[in-house]
N, C-alpha and C. Protein backbone atom coordinates (compact mmCIF):
# COMPACT_ATOMS: atom_id res chain seq x y z
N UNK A 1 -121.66 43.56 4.87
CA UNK A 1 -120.71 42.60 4.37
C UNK A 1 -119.49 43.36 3.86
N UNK A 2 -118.49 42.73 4.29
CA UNK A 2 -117.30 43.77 3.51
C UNK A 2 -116.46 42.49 2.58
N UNK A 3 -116.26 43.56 1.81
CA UNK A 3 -115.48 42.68 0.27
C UNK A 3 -114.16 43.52 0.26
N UNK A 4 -113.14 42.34 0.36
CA UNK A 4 -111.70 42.24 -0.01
C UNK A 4 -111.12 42.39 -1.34
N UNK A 5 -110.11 43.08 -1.77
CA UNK A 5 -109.80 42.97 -3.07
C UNK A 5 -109.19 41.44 -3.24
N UNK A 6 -109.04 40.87 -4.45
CA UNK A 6 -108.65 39.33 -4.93
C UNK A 6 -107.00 39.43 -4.05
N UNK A 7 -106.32 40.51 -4.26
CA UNK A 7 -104.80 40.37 -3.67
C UNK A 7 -104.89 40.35 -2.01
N UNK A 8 -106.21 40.98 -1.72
CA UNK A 8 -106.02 40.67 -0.07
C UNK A 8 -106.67 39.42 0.30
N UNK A 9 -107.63 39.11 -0.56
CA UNK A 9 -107.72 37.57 -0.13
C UNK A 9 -106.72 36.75 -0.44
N UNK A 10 -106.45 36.60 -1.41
CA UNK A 10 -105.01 35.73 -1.74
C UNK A 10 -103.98 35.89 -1.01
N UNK A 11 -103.59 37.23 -0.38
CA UNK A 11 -102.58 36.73 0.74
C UNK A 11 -102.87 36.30 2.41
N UNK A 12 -104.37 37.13 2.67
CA UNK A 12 -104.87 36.00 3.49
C UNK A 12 -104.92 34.98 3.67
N UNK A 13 -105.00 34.02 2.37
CA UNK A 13 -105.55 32.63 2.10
C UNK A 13 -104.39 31.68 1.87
N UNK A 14 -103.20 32.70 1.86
CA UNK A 14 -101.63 31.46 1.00
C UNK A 14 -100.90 31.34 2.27
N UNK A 15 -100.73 30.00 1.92
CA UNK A 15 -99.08 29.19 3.05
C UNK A 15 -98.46 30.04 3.42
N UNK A 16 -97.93 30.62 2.31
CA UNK A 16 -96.65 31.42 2.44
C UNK A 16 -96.70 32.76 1.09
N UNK A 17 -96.39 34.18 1.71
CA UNK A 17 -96.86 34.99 0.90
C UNK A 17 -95.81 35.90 0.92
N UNK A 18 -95.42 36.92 0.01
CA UNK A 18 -94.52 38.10 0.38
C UNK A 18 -95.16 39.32 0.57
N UNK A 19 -96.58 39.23 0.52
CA UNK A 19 -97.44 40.39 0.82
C UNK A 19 -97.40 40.50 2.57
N UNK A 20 -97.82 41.53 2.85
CA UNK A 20 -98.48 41.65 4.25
C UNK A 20 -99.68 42.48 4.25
N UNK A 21 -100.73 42.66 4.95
CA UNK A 21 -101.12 43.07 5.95
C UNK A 21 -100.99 44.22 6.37
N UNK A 22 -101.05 45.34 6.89
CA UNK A 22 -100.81 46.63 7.50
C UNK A 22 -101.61 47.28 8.10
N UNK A 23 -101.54 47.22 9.70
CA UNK A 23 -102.42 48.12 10.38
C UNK A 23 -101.65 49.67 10.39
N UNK A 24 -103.18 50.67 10.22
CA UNK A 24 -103.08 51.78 9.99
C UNK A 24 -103.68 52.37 11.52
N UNK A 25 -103.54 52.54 12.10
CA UNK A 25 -104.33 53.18 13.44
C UNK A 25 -103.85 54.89 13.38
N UNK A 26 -104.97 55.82 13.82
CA UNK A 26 -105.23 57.13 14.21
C UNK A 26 -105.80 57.01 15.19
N UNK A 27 -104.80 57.67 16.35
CA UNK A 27 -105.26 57.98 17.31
C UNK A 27 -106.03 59.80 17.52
N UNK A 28 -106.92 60.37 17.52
CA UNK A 28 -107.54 61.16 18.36
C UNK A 28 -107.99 61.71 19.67
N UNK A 29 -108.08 62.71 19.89
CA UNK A 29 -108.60 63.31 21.29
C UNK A 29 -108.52 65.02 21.05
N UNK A 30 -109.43 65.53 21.99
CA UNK A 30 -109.97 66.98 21.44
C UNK A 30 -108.94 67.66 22.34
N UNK A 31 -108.23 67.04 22.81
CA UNK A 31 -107.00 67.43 23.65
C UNK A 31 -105.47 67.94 22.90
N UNK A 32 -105.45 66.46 21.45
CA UNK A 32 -104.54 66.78 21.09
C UNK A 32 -104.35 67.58 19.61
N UNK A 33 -103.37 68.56 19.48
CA UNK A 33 -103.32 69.67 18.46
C UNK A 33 -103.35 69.00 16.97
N UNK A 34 -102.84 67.60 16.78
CA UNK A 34 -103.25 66.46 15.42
C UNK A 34 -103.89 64.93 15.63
N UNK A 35 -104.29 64.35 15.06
CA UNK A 35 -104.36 63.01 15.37
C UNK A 35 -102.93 62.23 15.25
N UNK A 36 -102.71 61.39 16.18
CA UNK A 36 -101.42 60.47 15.93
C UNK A 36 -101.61 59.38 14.62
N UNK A 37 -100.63 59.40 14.16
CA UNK A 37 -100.96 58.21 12.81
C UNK A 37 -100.09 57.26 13.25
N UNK A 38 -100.36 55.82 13.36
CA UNK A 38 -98.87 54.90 13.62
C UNK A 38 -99.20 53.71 12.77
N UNK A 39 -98.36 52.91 12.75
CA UNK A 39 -98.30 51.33 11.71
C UNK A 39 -98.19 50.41 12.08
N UNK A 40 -98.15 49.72 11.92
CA UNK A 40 -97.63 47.92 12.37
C UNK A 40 -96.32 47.62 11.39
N UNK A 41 -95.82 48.25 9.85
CA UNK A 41 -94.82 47.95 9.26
C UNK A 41 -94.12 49.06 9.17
N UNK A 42 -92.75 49.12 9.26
CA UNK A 42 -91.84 49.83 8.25
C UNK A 42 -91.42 49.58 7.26
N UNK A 43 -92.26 50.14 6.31
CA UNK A 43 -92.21 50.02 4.25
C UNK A 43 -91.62 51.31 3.75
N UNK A 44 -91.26 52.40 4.67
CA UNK A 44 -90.83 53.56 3.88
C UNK A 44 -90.28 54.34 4.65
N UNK A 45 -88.89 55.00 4.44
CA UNK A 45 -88.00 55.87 4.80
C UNK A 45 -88.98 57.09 5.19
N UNK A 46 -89.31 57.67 6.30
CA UNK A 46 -89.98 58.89 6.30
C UNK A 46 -89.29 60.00 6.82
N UNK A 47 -88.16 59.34 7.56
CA UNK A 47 -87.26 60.86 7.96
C UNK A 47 -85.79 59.88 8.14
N UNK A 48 -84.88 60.98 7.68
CA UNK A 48 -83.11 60.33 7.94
C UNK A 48 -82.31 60.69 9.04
N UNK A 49 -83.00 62.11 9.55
CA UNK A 49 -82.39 62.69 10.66
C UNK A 49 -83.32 63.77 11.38
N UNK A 50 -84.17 62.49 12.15
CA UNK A 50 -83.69 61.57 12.98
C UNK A 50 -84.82 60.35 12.20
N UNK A 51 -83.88 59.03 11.87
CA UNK A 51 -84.01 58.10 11.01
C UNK A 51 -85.40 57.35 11.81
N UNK A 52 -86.61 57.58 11.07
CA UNK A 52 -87.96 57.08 11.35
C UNK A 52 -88.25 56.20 10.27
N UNK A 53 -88.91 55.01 10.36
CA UNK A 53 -89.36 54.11 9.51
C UNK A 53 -90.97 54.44 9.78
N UNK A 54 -91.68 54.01 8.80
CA UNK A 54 -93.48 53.94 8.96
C UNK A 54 -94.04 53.74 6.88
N UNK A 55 -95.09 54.12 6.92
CA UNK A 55 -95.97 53.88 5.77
C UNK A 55 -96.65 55.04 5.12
N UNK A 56 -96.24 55.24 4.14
CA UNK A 56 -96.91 56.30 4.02
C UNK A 56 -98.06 56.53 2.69
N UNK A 57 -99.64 56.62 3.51
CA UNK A 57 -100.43 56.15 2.84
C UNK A 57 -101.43 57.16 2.25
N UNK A 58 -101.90 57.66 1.21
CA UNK A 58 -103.09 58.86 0.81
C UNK A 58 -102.21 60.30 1.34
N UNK A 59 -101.16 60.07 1.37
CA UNK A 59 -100.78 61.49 1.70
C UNK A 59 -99.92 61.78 3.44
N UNK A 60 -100.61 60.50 3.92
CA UNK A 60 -100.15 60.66 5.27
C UNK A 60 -99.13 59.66 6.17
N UNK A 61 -98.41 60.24 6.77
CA UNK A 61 -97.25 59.43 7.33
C UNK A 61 -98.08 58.96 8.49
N UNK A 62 -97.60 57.20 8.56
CA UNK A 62 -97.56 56.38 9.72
C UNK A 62 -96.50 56.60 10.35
N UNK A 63 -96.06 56.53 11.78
CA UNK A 63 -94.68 56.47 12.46
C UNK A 63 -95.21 54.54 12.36
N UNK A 64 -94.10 53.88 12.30
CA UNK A 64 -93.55 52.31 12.71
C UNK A 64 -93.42 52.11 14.15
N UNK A 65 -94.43 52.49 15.39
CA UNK A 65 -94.49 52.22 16.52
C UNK A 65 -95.17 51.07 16.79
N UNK A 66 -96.17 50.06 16.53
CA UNK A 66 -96.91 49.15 17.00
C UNK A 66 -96.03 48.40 16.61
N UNK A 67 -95.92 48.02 17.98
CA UNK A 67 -95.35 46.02 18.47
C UNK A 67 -96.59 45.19 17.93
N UNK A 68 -97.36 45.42 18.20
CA UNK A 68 -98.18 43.91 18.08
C UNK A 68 -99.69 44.39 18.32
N UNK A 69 -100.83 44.00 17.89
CA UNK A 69 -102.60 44.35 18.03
C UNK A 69 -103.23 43.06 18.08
N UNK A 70 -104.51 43.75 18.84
CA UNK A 70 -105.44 42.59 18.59
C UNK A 70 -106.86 43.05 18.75
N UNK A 71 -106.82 43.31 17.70
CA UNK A 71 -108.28 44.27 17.56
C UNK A 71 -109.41 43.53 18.45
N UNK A 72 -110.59 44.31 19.33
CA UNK A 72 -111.75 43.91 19.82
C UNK A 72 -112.55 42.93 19.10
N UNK A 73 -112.50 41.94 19.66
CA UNK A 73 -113.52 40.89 19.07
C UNK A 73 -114.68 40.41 19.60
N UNK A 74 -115.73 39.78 18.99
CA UNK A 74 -116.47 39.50 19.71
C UNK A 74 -117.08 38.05 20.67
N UNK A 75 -117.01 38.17 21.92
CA UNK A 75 -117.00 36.81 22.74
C UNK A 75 -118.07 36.45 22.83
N UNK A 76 -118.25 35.57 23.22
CA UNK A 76 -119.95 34.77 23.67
C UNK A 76 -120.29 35.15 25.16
N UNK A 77 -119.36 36.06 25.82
CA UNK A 77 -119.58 36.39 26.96
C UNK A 77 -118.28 37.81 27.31
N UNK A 78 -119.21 38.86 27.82
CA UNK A 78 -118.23 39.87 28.40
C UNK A 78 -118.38 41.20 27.13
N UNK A 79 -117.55 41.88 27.61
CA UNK A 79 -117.63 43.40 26.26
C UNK A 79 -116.68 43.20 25.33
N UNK A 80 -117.02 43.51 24.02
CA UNK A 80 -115.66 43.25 23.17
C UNK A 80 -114.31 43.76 23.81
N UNK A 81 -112.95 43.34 23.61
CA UNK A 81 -111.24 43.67 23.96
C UNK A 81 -111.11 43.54 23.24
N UNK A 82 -109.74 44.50 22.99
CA UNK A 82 -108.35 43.96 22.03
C UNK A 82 -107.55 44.90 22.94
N UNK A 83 -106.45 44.77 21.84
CA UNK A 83 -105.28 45.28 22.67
C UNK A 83 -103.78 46.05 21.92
N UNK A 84 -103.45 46.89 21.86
CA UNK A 84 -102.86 47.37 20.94
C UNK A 84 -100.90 48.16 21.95
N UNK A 85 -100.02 47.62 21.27
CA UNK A 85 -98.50 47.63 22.27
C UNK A 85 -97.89 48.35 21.39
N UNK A 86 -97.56 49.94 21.48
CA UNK A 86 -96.54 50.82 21.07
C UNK A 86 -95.10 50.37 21.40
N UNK A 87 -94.28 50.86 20.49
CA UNK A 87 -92.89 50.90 21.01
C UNK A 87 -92.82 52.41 21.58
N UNK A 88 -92.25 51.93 23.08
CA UNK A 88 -92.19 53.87 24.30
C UNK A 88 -90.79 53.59 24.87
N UNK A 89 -89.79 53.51 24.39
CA UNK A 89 -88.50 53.44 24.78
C UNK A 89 -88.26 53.94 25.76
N UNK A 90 -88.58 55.31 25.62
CA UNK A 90 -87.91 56.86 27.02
C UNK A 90 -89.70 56.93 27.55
N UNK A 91 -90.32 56.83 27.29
CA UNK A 91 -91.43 57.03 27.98
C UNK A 91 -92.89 57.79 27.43
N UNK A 92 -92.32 58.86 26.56
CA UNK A 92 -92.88 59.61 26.42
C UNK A 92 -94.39 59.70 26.00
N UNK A 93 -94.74 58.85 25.10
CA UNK A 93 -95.89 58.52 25.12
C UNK A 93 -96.80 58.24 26.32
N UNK A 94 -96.39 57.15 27.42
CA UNK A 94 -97.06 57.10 28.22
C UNK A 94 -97.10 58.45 29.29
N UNK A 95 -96.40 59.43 28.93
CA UNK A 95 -96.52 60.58 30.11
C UNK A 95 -97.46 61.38 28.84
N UNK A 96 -97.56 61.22 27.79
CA UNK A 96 -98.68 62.08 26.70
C UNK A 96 -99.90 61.39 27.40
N UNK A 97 -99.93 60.42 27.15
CA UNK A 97 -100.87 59.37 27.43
C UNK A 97 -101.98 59.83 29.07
N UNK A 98 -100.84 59.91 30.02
CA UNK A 98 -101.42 60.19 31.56
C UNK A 98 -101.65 62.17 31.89
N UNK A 99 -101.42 63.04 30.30
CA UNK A 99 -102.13 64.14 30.58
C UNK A 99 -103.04 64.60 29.79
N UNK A 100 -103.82 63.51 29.65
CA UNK A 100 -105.30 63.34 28.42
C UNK A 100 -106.24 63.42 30.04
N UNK A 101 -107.21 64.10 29.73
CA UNK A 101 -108.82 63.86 30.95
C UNK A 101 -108.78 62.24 30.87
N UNK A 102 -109.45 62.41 29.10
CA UNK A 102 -110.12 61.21 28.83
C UNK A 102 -109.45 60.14 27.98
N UNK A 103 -109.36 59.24 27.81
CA UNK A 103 -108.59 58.34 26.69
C UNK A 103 -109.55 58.54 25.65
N UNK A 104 -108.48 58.48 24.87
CA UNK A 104 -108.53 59.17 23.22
C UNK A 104 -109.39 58.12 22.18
N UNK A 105 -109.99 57.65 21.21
CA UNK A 105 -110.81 57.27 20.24
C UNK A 105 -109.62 57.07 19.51
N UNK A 106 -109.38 55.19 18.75
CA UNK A 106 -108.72 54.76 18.09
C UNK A 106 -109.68 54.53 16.17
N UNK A 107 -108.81 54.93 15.38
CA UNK A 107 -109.30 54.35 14.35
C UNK A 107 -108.72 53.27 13.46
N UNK A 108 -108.62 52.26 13.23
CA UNK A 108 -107.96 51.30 12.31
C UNK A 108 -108.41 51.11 11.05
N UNK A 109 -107.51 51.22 9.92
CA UNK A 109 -107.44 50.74 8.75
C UNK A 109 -106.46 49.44 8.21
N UNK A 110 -106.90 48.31 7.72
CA UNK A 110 -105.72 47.77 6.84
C UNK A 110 -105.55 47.49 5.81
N UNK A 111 -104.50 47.59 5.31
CA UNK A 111 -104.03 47.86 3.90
C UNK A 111 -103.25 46.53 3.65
N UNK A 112 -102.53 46.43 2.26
CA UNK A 112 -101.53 45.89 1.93
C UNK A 112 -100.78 46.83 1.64
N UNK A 113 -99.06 46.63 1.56
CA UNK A 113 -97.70 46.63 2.42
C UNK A 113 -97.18 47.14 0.73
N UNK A 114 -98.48 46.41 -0.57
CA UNK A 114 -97.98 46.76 -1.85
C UNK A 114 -99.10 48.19 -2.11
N UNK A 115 -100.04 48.36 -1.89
CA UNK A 115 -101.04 49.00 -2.12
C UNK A 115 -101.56 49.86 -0.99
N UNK A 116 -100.46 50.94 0.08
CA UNK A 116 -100.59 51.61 1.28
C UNK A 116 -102.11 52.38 1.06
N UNK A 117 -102.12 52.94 -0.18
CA UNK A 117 -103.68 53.81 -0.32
C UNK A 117 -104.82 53.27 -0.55
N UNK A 118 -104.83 52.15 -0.76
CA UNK A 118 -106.13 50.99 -0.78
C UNK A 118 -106.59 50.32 0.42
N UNK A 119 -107.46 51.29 0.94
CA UNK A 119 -107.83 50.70 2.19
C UNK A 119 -108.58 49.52 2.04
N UNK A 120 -108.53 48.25 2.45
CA UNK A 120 -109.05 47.11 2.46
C UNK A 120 -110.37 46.79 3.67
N UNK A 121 -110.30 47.36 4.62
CA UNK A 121 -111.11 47.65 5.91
C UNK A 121 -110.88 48.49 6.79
N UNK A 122 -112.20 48.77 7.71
CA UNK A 122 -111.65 49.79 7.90
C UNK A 122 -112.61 50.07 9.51
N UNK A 123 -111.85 50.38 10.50
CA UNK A 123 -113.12 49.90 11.68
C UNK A 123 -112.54 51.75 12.51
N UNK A 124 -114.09 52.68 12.17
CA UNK A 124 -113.76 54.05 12.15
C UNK A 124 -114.70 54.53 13.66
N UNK A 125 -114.58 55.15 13.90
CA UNK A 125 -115.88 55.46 15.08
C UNK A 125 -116.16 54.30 15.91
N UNK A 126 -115.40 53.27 16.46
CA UNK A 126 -115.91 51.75 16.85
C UNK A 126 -115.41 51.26 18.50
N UNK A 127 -113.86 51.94 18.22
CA UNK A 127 -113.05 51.48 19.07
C UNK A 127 -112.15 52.83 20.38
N UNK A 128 -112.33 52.67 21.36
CA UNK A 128 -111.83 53.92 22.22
C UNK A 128 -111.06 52.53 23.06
N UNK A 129 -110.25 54.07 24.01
CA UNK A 129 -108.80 53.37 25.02
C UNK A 129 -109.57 53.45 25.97
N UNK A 130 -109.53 52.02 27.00
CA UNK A 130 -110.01 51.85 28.05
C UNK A 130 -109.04 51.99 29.25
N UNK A 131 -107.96 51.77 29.09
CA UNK A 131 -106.84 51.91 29.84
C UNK A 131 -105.37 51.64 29.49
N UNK A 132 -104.35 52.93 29.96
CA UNK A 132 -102.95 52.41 29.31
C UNK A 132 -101.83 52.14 30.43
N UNK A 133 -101.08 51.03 30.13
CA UNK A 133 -99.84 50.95 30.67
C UNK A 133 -98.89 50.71 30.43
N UNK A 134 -97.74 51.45 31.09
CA UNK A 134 -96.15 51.31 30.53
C UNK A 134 -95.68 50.47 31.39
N UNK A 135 -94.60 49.71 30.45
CA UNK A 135 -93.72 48.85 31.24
C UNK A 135 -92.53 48.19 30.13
N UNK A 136 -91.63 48.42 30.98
CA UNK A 136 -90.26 47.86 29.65
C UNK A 136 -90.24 48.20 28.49
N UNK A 137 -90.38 49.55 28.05
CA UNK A 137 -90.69 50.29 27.25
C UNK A 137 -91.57 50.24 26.31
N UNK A 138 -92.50 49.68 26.91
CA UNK A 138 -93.69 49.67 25.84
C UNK A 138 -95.16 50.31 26.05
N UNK A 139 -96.13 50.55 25.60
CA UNK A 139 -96.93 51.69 26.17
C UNK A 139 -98.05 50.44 25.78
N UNK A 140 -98.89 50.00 26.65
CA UNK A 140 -100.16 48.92 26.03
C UNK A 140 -101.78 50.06 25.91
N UNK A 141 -101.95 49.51 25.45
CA UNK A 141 -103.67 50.47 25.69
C UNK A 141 -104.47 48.97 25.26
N UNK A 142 -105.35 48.62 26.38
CA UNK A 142 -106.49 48.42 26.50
C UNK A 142 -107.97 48.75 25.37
N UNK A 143 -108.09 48.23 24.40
CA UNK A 143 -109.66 48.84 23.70
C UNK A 143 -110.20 48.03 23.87
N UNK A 144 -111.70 48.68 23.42
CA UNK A 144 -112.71 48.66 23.81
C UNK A 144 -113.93 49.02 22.68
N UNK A 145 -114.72 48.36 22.83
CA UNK A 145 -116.02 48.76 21.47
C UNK A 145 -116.58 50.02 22.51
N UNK A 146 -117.29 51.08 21.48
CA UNK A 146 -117.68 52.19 21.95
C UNK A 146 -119.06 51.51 22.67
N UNK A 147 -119.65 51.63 23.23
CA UNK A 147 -120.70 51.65 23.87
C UNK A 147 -121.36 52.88 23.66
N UNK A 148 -122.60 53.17 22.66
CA UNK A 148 -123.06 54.31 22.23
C UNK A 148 -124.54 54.48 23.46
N UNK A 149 -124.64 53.44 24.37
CA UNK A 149 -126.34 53.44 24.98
C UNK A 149 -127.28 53.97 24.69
N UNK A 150 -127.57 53.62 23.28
CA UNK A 150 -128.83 54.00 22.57
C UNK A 150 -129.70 52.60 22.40
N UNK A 151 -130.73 52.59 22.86
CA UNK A 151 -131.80 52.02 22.46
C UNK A 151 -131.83 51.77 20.87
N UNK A 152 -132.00 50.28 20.23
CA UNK A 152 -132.09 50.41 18.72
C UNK A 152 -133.41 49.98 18.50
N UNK A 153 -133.57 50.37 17.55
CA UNK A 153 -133.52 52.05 17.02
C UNK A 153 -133.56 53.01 17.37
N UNK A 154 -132.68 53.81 17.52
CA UNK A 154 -132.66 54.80 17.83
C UNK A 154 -133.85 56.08 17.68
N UNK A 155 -134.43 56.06 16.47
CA UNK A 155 -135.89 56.64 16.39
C UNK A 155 -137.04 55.70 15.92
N UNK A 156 -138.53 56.30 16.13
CA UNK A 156 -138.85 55.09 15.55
C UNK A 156 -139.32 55.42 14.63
N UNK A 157 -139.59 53.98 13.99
CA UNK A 157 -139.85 54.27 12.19
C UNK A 157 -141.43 54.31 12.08
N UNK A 158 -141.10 56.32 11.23
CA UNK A 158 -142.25 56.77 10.98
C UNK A 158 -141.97 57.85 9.74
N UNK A 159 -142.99 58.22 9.23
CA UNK A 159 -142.58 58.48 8.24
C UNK A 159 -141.49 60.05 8.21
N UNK A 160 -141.43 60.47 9.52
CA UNK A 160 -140.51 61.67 9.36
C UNK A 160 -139.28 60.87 8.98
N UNK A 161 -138.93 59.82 9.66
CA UNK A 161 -137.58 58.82 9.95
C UNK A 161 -137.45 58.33 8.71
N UNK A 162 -138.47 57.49 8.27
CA UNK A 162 -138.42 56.27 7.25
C UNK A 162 -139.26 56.98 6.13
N UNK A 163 -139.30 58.03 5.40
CA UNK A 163 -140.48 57.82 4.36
C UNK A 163 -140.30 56.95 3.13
N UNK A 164 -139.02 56.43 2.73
CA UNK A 164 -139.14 55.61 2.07
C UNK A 164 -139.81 54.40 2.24
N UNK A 165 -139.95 53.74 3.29
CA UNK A 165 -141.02 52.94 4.20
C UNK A 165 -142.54 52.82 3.74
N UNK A 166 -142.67 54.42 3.80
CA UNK A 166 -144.79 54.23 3.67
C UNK A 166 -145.02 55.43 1.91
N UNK A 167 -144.04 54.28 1.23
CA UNK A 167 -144.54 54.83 -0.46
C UNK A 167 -145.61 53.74 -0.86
């Protein structure tokens, strides 16, 4: 079960709010030399020259690239989707993008827009890129729930596994 602080339910829950929301996504891959950090808002000046907007949360800068998300959900039929749209003006991302082997492991956090270091949720190890495409300067990636193909449980419960089990 995950529990919301009272200010993120309350702006979940109101007509009309001056709070927001804030997706935090890290992108990964053993390919690349850092993880990418990006946002869904620009709340903070992070560079003037050359003038970058993003969030900057526990220490770490978001770049202000996400157009728009829609995190993997779950259907009554088919594998979880979502869908997540960078801003790629000149391209470049999507040519980062097409010299990866493998598509890279997404992580999402969201926050509020007043409270960047208070992670509110947080979906870590869950979600990988199934496929990306550019078009009109925008870079889309395709996610996807990880598919771990493990049998659950994964071991079975005995007392090497479980000894709290057979007290």
């Amino acid at each position: 079960m995950r529990y919301l602080t009272f200010p993120m339910r309350e702006a979940l829950q109101a007509e009309a709010t001056d709070e927001a929301a804030v997706l935090l996504a890290t992108i990964t891959h053993p390919d690349l030399a850092e993880p990418i950090h990006l946002s869904s808002h620009g709340l903070t000046t992070l560079s003037i020259d050359p003038f970058v907007m993003g969030v900057r949360s526990r220490g770490v800068d978001y770049l202000h690239l996400v157009k728009s998300y829609a995190l993997p959900d779950d259907p009554e039929t088919g594998a979880p989707s979502g869908q997540i749209v960078l801003a790629d003006i000149n391209g470049d991302l999507a040519r980062s993008a097409l010299l990866l082997i493998a598509y890279p492991t997404i992580d999402f956090e969201i926050v509020l827009a007043s409270t960047p270091d208070l992670v509110e949720d947080a979906f870590t190890d869950e979600i990988e890129v199934a496929s990306a495409t550019w078009e009109g300067g925008a870079l889309t990636l395709e996610l996807q729930a990880i598919d771990y193909d493990e049998p659950i449980p994964a071991h079975r419960i005995s007392r090497r596994y479980a000894p709290g089990l057979y007290k």
